[in-house]
N, C-alpha and C. Protein backbone atom coordinates (compact mmCIF):
# COMPACT_ATOMS: atom_id res chain seq x y z
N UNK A 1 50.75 45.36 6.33
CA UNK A 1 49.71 46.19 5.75
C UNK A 1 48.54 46.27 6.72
N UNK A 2 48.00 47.47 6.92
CA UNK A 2 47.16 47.51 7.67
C UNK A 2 45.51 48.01 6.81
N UNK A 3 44.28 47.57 7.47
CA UNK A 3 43.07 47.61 6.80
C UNK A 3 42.95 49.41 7.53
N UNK A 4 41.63 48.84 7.45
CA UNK A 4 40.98 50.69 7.18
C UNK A 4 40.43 51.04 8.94
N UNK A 5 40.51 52.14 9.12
CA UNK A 5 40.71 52.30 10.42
C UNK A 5 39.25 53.06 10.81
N UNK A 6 38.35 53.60 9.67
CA UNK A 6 37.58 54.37 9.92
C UNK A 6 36.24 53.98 8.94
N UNK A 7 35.19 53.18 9.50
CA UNK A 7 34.19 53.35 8.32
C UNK A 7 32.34 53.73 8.75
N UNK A 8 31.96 53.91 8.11
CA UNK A 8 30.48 54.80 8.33
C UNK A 8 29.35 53.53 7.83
N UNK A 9 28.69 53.59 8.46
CA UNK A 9 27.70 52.54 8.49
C UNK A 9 26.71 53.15 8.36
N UNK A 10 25.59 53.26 7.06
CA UNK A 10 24.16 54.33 7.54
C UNK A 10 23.29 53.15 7.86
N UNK A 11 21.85 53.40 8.86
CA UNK A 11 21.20 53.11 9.26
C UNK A 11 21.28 52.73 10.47
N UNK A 12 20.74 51.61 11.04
CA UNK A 12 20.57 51.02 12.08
C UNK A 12 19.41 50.76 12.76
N UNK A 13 18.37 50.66 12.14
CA UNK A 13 17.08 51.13 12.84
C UNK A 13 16.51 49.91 13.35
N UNK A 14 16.55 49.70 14.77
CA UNK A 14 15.89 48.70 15.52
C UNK A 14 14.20 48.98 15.65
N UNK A 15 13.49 47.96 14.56
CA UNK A 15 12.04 47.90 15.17
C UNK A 15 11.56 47.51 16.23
N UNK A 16 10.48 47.88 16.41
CA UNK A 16 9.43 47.84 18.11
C UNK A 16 9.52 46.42 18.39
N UNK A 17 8.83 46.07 16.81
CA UNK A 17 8.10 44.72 17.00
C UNK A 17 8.75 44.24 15.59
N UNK A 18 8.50 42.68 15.74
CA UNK A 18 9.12 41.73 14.55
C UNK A 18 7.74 41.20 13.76
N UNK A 19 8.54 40.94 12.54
CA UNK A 19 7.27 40.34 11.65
C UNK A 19 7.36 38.96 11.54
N UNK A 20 6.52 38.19 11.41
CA UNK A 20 6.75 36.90 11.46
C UNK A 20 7.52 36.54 12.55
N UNK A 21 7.86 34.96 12.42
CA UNK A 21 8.32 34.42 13.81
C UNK A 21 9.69 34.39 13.81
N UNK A 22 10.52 34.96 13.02
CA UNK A 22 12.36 35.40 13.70
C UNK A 22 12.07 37.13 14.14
N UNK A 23 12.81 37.13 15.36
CA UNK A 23 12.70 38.05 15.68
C UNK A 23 13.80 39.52 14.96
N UNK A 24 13.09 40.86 14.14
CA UNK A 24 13.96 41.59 13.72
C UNK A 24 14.92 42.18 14.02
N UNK A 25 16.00 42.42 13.47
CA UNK A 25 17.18 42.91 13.83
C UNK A 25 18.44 43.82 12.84
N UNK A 26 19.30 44.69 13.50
CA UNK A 26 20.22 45.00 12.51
C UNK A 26 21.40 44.78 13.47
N UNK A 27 22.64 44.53 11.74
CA UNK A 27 23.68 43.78 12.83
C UNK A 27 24.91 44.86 12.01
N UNK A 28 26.18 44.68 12.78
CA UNK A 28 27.07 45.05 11.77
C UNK A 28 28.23 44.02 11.75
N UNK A 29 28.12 44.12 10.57
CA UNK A 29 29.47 42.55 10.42
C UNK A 29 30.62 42.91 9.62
N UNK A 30 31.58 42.45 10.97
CA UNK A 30 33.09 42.56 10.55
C UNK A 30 33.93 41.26 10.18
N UNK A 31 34.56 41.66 9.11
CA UNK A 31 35.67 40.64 8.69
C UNK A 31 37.35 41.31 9.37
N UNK A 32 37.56 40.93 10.15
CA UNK A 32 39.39 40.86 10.27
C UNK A 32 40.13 39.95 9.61
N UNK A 33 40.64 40.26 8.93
CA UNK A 33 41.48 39.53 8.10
C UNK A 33 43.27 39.22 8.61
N UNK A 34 43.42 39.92 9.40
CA UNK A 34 44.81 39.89 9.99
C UNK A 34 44.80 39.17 11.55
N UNK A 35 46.18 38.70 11.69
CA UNK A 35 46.18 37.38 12.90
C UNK A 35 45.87 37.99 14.33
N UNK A 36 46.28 39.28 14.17
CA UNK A 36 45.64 39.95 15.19
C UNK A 36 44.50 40.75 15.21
N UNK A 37 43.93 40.49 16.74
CA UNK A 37 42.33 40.82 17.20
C UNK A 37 42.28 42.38 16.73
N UNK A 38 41.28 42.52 16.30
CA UNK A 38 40.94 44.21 16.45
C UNK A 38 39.94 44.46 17.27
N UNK A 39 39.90 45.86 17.67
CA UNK A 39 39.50 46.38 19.17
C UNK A 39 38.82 47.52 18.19
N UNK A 40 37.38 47.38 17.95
CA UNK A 40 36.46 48.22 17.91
C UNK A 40 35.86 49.20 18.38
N UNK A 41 35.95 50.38 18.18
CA UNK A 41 35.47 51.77 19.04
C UNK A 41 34.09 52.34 18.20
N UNK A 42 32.87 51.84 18.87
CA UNK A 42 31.57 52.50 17.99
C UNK A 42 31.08 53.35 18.24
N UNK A 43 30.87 54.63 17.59
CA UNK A 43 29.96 55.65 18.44
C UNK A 43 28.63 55.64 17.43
N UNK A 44 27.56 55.85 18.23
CA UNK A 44 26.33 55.80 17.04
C UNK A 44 25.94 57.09 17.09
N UNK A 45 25.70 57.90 16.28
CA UNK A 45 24.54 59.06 16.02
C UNK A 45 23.47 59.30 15.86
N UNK A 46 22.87 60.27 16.08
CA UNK A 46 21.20 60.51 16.06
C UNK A 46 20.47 61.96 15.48
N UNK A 47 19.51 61.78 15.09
CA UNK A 47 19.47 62.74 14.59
C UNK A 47 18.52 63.90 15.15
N UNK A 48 18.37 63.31 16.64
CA UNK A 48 17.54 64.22 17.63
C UNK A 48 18.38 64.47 19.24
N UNK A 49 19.42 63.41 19.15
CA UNK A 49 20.17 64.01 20.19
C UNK A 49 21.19 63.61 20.31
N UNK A 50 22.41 63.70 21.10
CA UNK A 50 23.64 63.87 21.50
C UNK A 50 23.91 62.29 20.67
N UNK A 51 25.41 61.84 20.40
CA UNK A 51 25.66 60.75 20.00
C UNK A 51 26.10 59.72 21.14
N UNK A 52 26.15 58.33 20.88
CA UNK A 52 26.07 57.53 22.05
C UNK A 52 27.73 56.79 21.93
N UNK A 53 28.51 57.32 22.51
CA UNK A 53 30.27 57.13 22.13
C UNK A 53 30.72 56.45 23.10
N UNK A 54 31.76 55.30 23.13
CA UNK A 54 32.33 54.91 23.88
C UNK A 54 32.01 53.28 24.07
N UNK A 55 31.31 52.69 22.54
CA UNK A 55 30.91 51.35 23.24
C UNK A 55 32.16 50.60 22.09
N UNK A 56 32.57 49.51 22.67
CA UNK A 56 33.74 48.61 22.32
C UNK A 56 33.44 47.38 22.06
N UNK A 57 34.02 46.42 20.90
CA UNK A 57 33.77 45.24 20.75
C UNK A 57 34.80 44.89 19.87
N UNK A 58 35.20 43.27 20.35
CA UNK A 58 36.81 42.86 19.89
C UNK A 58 36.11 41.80 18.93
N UNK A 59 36.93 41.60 17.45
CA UNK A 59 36.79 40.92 16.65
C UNK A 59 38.16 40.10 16.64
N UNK A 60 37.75 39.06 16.75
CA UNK A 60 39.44 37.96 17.14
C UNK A 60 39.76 38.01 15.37
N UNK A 61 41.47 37.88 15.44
CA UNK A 61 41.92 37.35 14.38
C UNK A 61 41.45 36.25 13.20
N UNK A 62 41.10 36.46 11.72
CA UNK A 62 40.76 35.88 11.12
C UNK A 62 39.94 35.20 11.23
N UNK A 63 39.21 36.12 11.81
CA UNK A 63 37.19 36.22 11.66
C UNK A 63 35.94 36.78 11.52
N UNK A 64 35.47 36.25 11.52
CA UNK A 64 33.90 37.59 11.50
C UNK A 64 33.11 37.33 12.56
N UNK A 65 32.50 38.62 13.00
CA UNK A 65 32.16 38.75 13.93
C UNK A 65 30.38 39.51 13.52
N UNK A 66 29.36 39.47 14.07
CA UNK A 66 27.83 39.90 13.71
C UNK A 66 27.55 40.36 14.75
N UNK A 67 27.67 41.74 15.30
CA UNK A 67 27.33 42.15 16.05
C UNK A 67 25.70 43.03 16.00
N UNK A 68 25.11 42.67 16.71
CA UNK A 68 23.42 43.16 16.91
C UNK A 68 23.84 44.23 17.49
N UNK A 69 22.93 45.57 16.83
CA UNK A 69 22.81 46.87 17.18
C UNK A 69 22.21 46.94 18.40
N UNK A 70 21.35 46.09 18.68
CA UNK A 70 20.38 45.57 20.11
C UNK A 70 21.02 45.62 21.15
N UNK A 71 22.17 44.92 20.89
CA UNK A 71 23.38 44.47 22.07
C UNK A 71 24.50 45.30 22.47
N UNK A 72 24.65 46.46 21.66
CA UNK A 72 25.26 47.69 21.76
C UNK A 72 25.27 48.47 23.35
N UNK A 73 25.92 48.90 24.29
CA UNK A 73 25.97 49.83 25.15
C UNK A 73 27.08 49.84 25.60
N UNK A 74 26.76 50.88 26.53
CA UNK A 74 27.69 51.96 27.48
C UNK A 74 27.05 52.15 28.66
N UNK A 75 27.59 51.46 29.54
CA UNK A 75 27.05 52.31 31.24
C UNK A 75 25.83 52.01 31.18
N UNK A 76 24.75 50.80 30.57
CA UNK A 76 23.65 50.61 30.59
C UNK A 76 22.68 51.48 29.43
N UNK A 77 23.46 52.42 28.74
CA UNK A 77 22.62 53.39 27.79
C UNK A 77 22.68 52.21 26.39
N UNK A 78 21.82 52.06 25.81
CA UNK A 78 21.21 51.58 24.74
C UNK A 78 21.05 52.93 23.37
N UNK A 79 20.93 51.76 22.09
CA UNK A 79 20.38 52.47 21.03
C UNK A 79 18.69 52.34 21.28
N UNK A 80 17.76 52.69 21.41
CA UNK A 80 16.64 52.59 21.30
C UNK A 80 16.05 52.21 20.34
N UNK A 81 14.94 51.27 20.39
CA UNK A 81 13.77 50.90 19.80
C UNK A 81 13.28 51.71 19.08
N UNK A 82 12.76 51.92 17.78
CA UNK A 82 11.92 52.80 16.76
C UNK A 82 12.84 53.94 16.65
């Protein structure tokens, strides 16, 4: 049986600056539930310009994984701040 191959995440919005002393963040967190790794394909969208496609991240077998929107790229291109 295989899980779901396609899902939509709204938001993502990385602030400038943090409040208090942990620094803010958005993450997206995956559960794999099957013995084999899955191979993540993220593209993010925007709503002022072109979308940012092509960034990858592997979630090993029968785990979770918290990936920071921060830490996201391609070829050095980033999601931006604010």
């Amino acid at each position: 049986m295989k899980g779901e191959t396609h899902w939509i995440i709204p938001d993502g919005f990385i602030p400038p600056e943090s409040s208090g002393s942990l620094t803010s963040h958005e993450a997206i967190c995956v559960l794999n539930c099957h013995e084999e790794d899955a191979n993540l394909a993220i593209t993010v969208y925007f709503e002022d310009r072109p979308p940012l496609e092509g960034m990858s991240e592997t979630v090993h077998g029968k785990r979770t994984k918290h990936i920071r929107t921060s830490s996201l790229h391609r070829s050095g291109e980033r999601i931006p701040e604010n």
